[in-house]
Protein backbone atom coordinates (compact mmCIF):
# COMPACT_ATOMS: atom_id res chain seq x y z
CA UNK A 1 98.65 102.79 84.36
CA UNK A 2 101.75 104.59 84.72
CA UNK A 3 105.01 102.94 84.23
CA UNK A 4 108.65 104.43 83.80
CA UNK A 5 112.32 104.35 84.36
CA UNK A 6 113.85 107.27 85.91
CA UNK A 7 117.78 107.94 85.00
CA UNK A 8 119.96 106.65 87.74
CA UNK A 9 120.97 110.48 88.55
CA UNK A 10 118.83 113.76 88.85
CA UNK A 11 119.30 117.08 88.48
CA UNK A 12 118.10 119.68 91.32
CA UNK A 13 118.61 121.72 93.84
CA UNK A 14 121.63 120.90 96.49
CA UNK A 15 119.80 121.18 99.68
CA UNK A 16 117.37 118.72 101.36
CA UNK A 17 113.80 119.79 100.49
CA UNK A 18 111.52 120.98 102.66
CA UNK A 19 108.84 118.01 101.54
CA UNK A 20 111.36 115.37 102.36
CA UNK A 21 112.20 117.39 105.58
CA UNK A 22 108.19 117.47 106.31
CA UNK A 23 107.61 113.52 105.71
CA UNK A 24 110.29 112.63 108.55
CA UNK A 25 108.73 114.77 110.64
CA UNK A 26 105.17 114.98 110.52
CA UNK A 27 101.75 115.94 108.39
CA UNK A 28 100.78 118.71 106.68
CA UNK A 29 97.19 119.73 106.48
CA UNK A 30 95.93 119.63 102.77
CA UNK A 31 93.65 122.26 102.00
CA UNK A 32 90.05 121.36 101.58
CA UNK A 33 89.70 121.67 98.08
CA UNK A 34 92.71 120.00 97.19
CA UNK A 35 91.60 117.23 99.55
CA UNK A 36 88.12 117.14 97.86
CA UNK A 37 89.64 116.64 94.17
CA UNK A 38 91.58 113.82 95.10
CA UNK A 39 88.86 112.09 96.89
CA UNK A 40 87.21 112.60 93.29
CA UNK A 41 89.93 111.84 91.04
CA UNK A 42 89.91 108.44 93.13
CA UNK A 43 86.55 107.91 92.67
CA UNK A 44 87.30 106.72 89.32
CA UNK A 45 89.82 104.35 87.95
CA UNK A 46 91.85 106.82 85.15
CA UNK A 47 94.97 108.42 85.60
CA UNK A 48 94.59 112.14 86.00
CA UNK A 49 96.57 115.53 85.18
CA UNK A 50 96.26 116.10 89.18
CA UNK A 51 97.49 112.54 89.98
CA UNK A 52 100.42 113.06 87.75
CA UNK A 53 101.31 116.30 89.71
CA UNK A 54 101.29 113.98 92.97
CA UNK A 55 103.40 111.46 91.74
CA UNK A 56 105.86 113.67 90.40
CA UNK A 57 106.41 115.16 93.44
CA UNK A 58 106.88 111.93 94.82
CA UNK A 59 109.40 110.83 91.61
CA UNK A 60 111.34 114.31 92.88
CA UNK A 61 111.56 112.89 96.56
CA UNK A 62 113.18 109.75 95.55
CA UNK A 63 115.61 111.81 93.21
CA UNK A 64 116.59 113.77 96.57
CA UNK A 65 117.29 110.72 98.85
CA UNK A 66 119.33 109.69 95.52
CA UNK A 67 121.21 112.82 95.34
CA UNK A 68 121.71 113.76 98.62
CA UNK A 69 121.97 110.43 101.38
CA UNK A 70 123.10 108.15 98.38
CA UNK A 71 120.56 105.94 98.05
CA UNK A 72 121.57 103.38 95.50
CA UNK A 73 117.84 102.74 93.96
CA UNK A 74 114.07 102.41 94.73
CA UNK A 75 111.29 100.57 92.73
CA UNK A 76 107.47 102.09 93.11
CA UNK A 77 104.18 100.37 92.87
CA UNK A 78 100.76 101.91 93.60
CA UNK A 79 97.24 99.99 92.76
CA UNK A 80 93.33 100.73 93.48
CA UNK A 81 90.94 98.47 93.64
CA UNK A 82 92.16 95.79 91.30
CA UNK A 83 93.69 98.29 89.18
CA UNK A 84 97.42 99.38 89.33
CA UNK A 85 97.31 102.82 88.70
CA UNK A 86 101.41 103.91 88.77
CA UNK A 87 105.12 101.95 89.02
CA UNK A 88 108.50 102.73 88.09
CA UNK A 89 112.13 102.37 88.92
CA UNK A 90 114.64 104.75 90.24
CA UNK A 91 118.30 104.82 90.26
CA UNK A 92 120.67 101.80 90.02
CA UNK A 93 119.69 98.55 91.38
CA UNK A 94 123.12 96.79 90.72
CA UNK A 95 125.98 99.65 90.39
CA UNK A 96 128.78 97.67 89.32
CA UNK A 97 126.82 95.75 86.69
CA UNK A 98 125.03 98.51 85.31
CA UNK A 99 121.26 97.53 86.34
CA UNK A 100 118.69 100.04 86.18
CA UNK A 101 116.17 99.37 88.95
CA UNK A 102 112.59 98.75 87.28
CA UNK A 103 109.19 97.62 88.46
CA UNK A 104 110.08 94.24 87.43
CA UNK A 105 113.49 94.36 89.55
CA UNK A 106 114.12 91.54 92.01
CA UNK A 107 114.84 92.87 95.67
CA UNK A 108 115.68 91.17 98.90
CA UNK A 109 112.14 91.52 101.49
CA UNK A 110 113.65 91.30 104.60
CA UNK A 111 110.75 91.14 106.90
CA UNK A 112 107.88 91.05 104.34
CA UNK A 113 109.23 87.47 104.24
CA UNK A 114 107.16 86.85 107.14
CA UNK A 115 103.48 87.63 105.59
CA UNK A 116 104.85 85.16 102.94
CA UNK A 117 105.36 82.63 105.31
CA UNK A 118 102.42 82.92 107.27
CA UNK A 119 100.39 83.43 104.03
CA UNK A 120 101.56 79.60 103.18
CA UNK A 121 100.72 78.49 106.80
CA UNK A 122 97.55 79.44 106.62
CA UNK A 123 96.99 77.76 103.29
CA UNK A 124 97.90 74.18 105.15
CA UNK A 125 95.55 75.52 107.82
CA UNK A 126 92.14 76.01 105.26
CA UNK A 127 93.14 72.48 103.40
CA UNK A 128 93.12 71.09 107.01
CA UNK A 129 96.57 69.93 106.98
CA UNK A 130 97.72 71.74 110.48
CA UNK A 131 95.60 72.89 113.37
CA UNK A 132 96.56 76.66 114.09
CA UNK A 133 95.55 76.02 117.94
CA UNK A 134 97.38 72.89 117.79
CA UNK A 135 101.34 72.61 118.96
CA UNK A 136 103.85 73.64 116.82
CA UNK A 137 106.13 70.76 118.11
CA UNK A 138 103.63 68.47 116.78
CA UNK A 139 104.74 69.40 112.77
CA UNK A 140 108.12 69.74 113.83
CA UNK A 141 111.04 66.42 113.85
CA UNK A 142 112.21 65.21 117.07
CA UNK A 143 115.96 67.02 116.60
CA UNK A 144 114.16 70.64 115.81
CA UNK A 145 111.32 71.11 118.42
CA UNK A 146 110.87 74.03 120.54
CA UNK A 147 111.93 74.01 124.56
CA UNK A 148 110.57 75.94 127.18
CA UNK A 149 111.50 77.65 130.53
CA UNK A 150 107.74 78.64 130.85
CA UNK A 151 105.31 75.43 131.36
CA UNK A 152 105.33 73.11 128.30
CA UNK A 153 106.52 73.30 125.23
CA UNK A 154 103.47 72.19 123.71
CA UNK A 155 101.07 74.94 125.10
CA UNK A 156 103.23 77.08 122.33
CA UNK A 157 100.68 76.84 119.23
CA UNK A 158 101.23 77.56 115.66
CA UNK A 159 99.15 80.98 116.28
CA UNK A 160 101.44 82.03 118.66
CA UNK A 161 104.73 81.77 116.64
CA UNK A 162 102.67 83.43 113.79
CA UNK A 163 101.82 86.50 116.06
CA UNK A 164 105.14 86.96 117.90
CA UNK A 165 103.55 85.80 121.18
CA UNK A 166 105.14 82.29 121.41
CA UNK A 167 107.85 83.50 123.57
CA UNK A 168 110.86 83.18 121.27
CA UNK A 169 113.15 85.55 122.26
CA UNK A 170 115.02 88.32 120.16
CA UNK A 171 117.36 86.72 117.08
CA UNK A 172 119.04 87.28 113.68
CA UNK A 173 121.75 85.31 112.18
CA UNK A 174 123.45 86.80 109.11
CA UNK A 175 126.01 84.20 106.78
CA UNK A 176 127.94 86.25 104.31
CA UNK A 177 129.16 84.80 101.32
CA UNK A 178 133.23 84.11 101.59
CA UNK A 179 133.13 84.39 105.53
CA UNK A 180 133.06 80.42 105.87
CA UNK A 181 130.57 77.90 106.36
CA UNK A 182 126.85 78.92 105.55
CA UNK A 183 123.94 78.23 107.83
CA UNK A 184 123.61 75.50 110.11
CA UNK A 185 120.14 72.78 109.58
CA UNK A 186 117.11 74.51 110.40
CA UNK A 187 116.65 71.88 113.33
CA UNK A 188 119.89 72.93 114.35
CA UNK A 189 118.92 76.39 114.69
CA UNK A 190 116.03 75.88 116.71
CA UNK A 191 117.14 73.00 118.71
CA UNK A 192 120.13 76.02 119.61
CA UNK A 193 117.89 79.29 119.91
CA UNK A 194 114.12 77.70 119.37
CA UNK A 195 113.39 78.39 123.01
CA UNK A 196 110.44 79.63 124.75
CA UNK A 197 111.56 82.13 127.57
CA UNK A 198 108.30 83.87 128.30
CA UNK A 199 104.85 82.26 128.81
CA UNK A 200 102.90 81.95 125.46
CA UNK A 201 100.79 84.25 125.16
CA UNK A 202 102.09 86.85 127.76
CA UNK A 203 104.01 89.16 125.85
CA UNK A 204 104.62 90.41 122.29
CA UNK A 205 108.93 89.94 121.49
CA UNK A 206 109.24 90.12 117.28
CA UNK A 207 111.10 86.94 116.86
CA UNK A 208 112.75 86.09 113.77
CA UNK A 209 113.61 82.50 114.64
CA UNK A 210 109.93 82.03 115.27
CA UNK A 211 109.65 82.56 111.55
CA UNK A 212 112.35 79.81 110.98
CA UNK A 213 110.34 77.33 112.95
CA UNK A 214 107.25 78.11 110.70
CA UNK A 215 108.96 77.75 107.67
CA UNK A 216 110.32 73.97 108.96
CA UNK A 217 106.86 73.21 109.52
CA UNK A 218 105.56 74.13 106.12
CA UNK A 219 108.53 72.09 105.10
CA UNK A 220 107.55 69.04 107.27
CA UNK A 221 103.30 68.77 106.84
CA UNK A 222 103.87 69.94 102.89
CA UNK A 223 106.81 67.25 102.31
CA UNK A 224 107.93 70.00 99.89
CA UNK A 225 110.94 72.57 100.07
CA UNK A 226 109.98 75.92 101.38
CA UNK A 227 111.47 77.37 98.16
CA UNK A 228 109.16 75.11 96.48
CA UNK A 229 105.90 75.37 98.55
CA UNK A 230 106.58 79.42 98.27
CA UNK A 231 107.04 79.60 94.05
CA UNK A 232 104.01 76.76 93.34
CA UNK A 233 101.25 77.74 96.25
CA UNK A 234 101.73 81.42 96.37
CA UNK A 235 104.06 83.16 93.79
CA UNK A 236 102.96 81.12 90.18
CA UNK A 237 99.10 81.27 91.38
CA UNK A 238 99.02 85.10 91.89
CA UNK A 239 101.70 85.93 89.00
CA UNK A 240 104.79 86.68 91.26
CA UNK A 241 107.02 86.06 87.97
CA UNK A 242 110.24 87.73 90.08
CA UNK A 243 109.42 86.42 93.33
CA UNK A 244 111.37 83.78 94.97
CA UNK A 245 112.65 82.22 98.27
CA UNK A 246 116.64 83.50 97.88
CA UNK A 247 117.50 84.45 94.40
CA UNK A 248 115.85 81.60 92.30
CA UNK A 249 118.38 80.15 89.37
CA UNK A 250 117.34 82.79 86.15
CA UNK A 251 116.38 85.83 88.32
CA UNK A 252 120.26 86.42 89.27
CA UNK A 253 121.50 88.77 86.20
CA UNK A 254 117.89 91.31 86.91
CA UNK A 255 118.15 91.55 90.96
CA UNK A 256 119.55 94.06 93.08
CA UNK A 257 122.19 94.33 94.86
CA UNK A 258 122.73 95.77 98.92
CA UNK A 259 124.52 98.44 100.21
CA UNK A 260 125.52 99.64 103.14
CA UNK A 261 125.80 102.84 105.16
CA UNK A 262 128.50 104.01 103.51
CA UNK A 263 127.10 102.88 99.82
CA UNK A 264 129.74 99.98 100.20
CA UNK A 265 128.54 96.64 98.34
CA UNK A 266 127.37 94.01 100.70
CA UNK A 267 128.37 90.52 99.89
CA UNK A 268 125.12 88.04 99.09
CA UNK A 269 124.29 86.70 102.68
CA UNK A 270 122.05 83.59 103.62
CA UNK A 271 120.16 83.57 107.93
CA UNK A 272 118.80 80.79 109.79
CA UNK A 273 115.59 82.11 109.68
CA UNK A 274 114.54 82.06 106.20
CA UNK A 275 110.68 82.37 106.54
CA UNK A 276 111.39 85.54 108.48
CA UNK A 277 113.80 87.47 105.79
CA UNK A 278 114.94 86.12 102.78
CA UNK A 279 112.51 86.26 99.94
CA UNK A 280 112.79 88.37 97.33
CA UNK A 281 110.29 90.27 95.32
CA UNK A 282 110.12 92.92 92.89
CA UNK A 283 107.78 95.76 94.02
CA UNK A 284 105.53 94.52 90.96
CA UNK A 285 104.92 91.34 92.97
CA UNK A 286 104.28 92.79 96.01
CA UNK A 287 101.92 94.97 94.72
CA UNK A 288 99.81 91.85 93.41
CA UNK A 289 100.78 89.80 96.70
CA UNK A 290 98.75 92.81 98.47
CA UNK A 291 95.78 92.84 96.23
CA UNK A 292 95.54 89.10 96.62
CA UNK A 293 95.31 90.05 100.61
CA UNK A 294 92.93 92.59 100.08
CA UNK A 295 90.45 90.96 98.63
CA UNK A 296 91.01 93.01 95.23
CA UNK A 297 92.78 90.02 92.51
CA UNK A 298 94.03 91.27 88.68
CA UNK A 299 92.44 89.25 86.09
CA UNK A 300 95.16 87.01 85.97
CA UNK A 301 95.41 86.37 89.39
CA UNK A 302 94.03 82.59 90.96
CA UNK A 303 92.80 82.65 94.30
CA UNK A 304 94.96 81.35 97.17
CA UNK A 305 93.27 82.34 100.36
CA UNK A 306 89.33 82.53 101.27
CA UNK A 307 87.97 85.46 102.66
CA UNK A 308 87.85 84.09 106.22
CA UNK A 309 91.62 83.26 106.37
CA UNK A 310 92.30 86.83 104.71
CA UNK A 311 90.55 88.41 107.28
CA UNK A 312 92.25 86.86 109.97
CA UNK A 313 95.51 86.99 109.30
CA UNK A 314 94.91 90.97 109.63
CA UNK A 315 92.93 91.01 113.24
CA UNK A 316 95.24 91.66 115.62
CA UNK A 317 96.59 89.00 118.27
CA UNK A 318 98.83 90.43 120.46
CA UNK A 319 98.14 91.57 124.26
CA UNK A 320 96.76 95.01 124.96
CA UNK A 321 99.83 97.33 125.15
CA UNK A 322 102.14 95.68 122.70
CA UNK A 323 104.60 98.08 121.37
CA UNK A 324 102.71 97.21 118.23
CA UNK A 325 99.59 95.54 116.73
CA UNK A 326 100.54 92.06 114.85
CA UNK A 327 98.07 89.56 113.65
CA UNK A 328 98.94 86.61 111.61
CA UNK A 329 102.11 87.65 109.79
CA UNK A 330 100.39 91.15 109.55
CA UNK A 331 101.60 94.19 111.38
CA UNK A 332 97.94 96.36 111.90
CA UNK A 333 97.26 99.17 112.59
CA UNK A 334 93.86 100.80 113.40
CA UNK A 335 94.43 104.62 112.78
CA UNK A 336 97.40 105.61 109.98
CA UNK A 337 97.45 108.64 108.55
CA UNK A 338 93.52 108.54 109.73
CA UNK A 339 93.16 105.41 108.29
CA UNK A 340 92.88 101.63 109.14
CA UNK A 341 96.31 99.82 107.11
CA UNK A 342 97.82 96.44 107.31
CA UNK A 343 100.99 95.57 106.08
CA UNK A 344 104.55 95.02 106.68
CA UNK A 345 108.17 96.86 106.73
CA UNK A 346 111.41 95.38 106.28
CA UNK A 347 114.99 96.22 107.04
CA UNK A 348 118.15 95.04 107.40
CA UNK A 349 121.68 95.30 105.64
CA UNK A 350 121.34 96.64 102.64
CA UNK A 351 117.32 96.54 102.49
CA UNK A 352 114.80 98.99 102.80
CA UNK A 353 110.96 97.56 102.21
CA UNK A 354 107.64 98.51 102.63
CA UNK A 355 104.38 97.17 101.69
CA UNK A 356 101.14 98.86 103.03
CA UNK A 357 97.40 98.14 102.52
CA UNK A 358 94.51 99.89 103.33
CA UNK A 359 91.75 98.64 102.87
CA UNK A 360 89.11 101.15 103.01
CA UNK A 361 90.39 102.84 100.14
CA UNK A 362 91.02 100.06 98.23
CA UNK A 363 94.79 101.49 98.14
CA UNK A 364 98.38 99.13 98.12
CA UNK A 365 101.55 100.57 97.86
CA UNK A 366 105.06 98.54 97.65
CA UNK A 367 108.38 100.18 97.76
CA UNK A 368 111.55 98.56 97.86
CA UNK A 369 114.87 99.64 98.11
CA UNK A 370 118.20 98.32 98.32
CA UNK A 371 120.28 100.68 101.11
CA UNK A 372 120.96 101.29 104.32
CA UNK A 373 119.08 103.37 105.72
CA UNK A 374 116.38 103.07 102.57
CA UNK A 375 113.65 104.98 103.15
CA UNK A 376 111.32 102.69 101.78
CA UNK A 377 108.59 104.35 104.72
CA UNK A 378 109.42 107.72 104.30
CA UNK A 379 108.44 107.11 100.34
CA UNK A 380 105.20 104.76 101.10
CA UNK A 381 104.06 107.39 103.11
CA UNK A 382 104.52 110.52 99.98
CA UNK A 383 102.59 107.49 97.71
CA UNK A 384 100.07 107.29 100.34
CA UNK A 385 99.80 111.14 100.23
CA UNK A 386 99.28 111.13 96.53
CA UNK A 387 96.69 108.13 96.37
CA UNK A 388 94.75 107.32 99.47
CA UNK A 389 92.03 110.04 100.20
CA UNK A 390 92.82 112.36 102.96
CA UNK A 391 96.01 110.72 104.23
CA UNK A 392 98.43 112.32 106.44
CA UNK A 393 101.91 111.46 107.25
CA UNK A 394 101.91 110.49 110.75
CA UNK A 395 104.03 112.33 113.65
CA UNK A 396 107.18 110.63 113.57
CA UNK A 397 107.62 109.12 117.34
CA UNK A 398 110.15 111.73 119.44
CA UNK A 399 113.23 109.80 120.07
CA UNK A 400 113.56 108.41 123.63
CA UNK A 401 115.79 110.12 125.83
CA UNK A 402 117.44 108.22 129.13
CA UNK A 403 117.77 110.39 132.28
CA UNK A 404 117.95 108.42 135.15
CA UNK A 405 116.53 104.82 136.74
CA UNK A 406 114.83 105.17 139.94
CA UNK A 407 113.82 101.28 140.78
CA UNK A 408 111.34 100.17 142.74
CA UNK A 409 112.39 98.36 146.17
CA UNK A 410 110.74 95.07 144.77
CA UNK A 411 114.09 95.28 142.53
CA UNK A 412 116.76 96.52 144.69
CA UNK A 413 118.78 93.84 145.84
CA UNK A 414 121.77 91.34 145.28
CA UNK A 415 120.71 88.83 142.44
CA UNK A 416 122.57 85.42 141.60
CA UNK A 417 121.54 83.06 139.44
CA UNK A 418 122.50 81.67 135.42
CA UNK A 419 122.76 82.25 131.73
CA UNK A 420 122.28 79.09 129.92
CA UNK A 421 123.32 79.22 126.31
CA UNK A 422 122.77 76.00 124.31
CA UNK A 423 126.50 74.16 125.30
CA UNK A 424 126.92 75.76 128.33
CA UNK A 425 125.76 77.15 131.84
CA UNK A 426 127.21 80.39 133.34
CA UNK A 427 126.67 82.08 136.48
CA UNK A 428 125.48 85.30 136.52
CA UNK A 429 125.19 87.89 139.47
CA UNK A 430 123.69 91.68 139.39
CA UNK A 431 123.16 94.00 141.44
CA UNK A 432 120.60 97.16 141.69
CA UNK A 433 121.01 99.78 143.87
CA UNK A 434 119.03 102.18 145.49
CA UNK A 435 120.77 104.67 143.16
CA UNK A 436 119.85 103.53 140.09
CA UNK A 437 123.62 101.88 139.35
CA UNK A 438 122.91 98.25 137.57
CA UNK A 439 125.82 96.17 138.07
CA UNK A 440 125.98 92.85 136.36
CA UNK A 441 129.11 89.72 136.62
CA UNK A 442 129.28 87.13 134.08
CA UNK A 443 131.05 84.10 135.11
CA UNK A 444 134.60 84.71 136.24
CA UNK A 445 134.38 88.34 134.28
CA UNK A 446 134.71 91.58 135.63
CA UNK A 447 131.97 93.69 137.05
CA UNK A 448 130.32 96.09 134.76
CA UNK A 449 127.94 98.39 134.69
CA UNK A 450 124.70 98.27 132.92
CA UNK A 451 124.32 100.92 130.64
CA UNK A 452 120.59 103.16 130.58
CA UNK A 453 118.68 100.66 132.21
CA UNK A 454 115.27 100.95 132.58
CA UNK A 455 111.63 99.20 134.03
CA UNK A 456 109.16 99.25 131.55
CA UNK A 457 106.08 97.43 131.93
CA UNK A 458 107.81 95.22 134.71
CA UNK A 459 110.64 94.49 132.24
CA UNK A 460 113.91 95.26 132.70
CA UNK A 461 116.08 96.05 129.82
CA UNK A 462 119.80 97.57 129.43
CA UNK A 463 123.11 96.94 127.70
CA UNK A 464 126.78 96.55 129.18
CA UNK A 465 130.12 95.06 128.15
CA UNK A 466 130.48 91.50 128.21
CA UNK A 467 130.65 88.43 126.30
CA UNK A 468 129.08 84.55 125.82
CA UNK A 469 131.88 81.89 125.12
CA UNK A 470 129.16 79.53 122.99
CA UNK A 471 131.24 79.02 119.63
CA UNK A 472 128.50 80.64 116.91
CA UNK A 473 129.12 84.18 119.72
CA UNK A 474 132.63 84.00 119.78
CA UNK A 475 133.37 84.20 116.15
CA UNK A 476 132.26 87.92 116.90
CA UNK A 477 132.92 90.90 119.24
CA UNK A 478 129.48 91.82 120.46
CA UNK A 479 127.94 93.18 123.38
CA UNK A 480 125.04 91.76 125.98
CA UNK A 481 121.55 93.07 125.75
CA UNK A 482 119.12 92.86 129.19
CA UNK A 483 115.73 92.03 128.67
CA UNK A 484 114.73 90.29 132.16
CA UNK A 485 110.56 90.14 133.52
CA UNK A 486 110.85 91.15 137.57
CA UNK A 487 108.35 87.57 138.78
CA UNK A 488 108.18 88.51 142.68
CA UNK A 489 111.85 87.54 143.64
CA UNK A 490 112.56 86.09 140.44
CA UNK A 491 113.70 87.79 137.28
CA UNK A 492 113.36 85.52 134.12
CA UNK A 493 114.46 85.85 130.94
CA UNK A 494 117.15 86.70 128.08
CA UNK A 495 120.57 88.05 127.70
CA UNK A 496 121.00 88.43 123.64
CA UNK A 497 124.85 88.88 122.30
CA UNK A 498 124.25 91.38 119.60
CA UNK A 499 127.47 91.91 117.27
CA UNK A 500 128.91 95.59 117.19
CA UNK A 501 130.29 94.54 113.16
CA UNK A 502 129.32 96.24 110.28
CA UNK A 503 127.87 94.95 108.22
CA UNK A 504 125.72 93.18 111.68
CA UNK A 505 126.05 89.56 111.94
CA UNK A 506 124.12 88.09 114.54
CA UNK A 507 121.64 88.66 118.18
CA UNK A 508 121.36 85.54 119.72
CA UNK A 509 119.61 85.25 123.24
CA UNK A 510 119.94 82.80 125.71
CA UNK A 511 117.88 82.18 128.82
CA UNK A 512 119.01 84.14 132.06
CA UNK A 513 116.96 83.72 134.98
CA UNK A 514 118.31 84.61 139.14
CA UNK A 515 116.83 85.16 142.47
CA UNK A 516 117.36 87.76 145.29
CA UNK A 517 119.83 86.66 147.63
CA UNK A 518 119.54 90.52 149.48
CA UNK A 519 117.22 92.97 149.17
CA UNK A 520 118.26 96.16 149.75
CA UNK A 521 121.22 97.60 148.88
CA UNK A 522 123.88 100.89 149.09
């Protein structure tokens, strides 16, 4: 195995190079003989002269998002087949206290939280302790049970929340340290935003506090602490030595800090949804989190998982055309880079993550990094390069470009109807017309227009100027997010406030639902 500790600071050329230009944008075809080699240097489980040249050019990529978009630090972990072939730290993981990022370096998951948490779900599930099929109310207390808009609240099952398919709406909820009072109870939080606004199973909406929920239910049918459950059932077993749920008392003087967009420090911040974001991990432990998943333990690793649940947490669940393939805590994918991969990103302030597994080449990478952006994929994809046989980067998707909404005439019309946030209701009236013009009133507001709206998939989605009076929205200025399914001369579901601060603070969607008064319209 590799291991190392690059200098905070590299020397080089000034200008962006044209590698790090290439993986934002798309593959390169490796010649035939160069692919050949490394399908034979990876046939074996040794370091090679050829492998070195691979990772050093990804060690020189890293060095150029250092040097020239100011990324703070990044931590590298490659490993084959049971093997871990190559890690190493980059740059500063704490700037003002001097830390050096290493392997071993604590870093805040973001969303990788969430293969944690469904990893420990589906532990209660094989000791028989919770019924994935079952009703998630039926682990959950009284105060903190899901509602629904869409049937009953008990046709939303454990699998759903664990796929994204419960319909839980859009949410994040950021607490920074010194701005006042931390998180409310996890009941709290779901009793508030825990509220089904789609039909289970219909469509695919990545919902953070869908993730809280599971983490209160691991809580409730373990009768142990999350934190707890987390460090003795998953991190101590596979020999996750700086992993924890939040910073764990001892790992504070070796973890990274965040930073922002403009390399600011971010103060320490705390959600409501901890089973969806706030482990932490150093790419080390992910690495061997990974291996456990694929089916490919270290020596020192005890089993936590059986085949069976492995494999399912990685088939995918959602409906055909989801923006994205998601099984149980896993996002999948059938074809990247030309090959099959499961895995997860994360991101948020300050945080940068990646961990990606593919299991036909026996291959798991972890990268974590601690800015905003990080470019945690754009460097799991260079790793991938250098270690998985005949990877390629994949096209980068073109961005999307508004030009105009022509709606349908099952749309145009005069719509009145309510937003109902959890203290309050609020009527609501909009207005499509023939145009394309989206026009939208909020209680005794003015009327505004809806900015790029669009019908996709029988959804309609857009953003305009407005605001929700519920207390937790006020505290912020923020603007109101669409997202509304046209159900013949209904159109159901949310309007998410979505703070315009920086650092973010919070989306949180309420139910909106109205009915065509007029069809028609100028």
């Amino acid at each position: 195995m590799w291991s190392g500790r690059a200098t905070p600071t590299s020397d080089g050329a000034p200008s962006m190079s044209r590698r790090l230009q290439r993986l934002r944008t798309g593959p390169t075809v490796r010649a035939p003989g160069m692919l050949l080699l490394t399908l034979l240097l990876l046939a074996h489980g040794t370091p090679t002269a050829a492998q070195e040249a691979d990772v050093q050019a990804v060690r020189s990529l890293i060095h150029e998002l250092i040097r020239e978009e100011g990324l703070p630090s990044a931590a590298v972990s490659v490993a084959r087949g049971g093997e871990i072939l190559w890690e190493e730290g980059f740059g500063w993981a704490d700037r003002e206290r001097q830390i050096r990022a290493t392997p071993h370096t604590p870093y805040s998951l973001a969303s990788i939280s969430k293969p944690i948490t469904a990893t420990a779900i589906l532990i209660l599930s094989e000791r028989g302790e919770l019924d994935l099929d079952g009703p998630a109310n039926a682990y959950l207390p009284p105060a903190g049970r899901i509602r629904s808009y869409e049937g009953d609240a008990d046709a939303v099952t454990v699998r759903h929340l664990l796929s994204h398919t419960g319909g839980l709406p859009l949410h994040y909820q950021f607490f920074y340290r010194g701005e006042g009072d931390g998180p409310p109870p996890m009941d709290t939080s779901i009793h508030r935003y825990g509220a089904a606004l789609h039909r289970p199973g219909e469509r695919y909406v990545y919902s953070n506090i869908g993730y809280g929920v599971l983490n209160r239910i691991v809580e409730q049918v373990s009768g142990r602490s999350f934190a707890h459950f987390s460090q003795t059932e998953i991190f101590t077993p596979l020999g996750m030595h700086r992993s924890s749920l939040d910073i764990r008392p001892g790992l504070e003087p070796y973890s990274a800090a965040r930073y922002g967009n403009e390399q600011e420090w971010i103060p320490f911040y705390d959600f409501d949804h901890p089973g969806a974001s706030a482990h932490w991990a150093s790419a080390h432990d992910l690495v061997r989190f990974g291996l456990s998943h694929g089916g490919w333990p270290l020596n020192d690793q005890r089993e936590i998982l059986g085949e069976e649940a492995r494999l399912a947490m990685r088939r995918m669940e959602t409906p055909p055309g989801s923006p994205r393939g998601y099984g149980l805590g896993w996002i999948v994918a059938e074809d990247h880079g030309g090959h099959r991969q499961f895995g997860h990103s994360g991101g948020m302030p300050g945080v940068s993550t990646q961990l990606q597994i593919y299991p036909d080449a026996e291959v798991v990478i972890a990268v974590v990094t601690n800015g905003s952006p990080g470019r945690a994929g754009v460097i799991a994809n260079a790793v991938a390069e250098a270690f998985v046989p005949g990877f390629e980067t994949p096209d980068s998707p073109s961005p999307s470009r508004w030009d105009s909404f022509a709606p349908p005439p099952a749309l145009v019309g005069r719509w009145e109807g309510e937003i109902e946030t959890w203290d309050r209701q609020i009527p609501v009236g909009l207005e499509v017309r023939p145009d394309g013009a989206v026009h939208v009133r909020v209680g005794n507001g003015l009327t505004t227009l809806v900015n790029e709206p669009q019908l996709n998939d029988g959804v309609l989605r857009g953003e305009f100027l407005g605001t929700l009076p519920s207390p937790d929205m006020a505290l912020r200025p923020h603007t109101l997010l669409l997202e509304l399914t046209l159900d013949g001369e209904r159109l159901r579901g949310s309007v998410t406030a979505r703070s315009t601060t920086n650092p973010i603070h919070f989306a949180l969607s309420s139910r909106m639902e109205l009915r065509r008064t007029e069809a028609g319209g100028r």
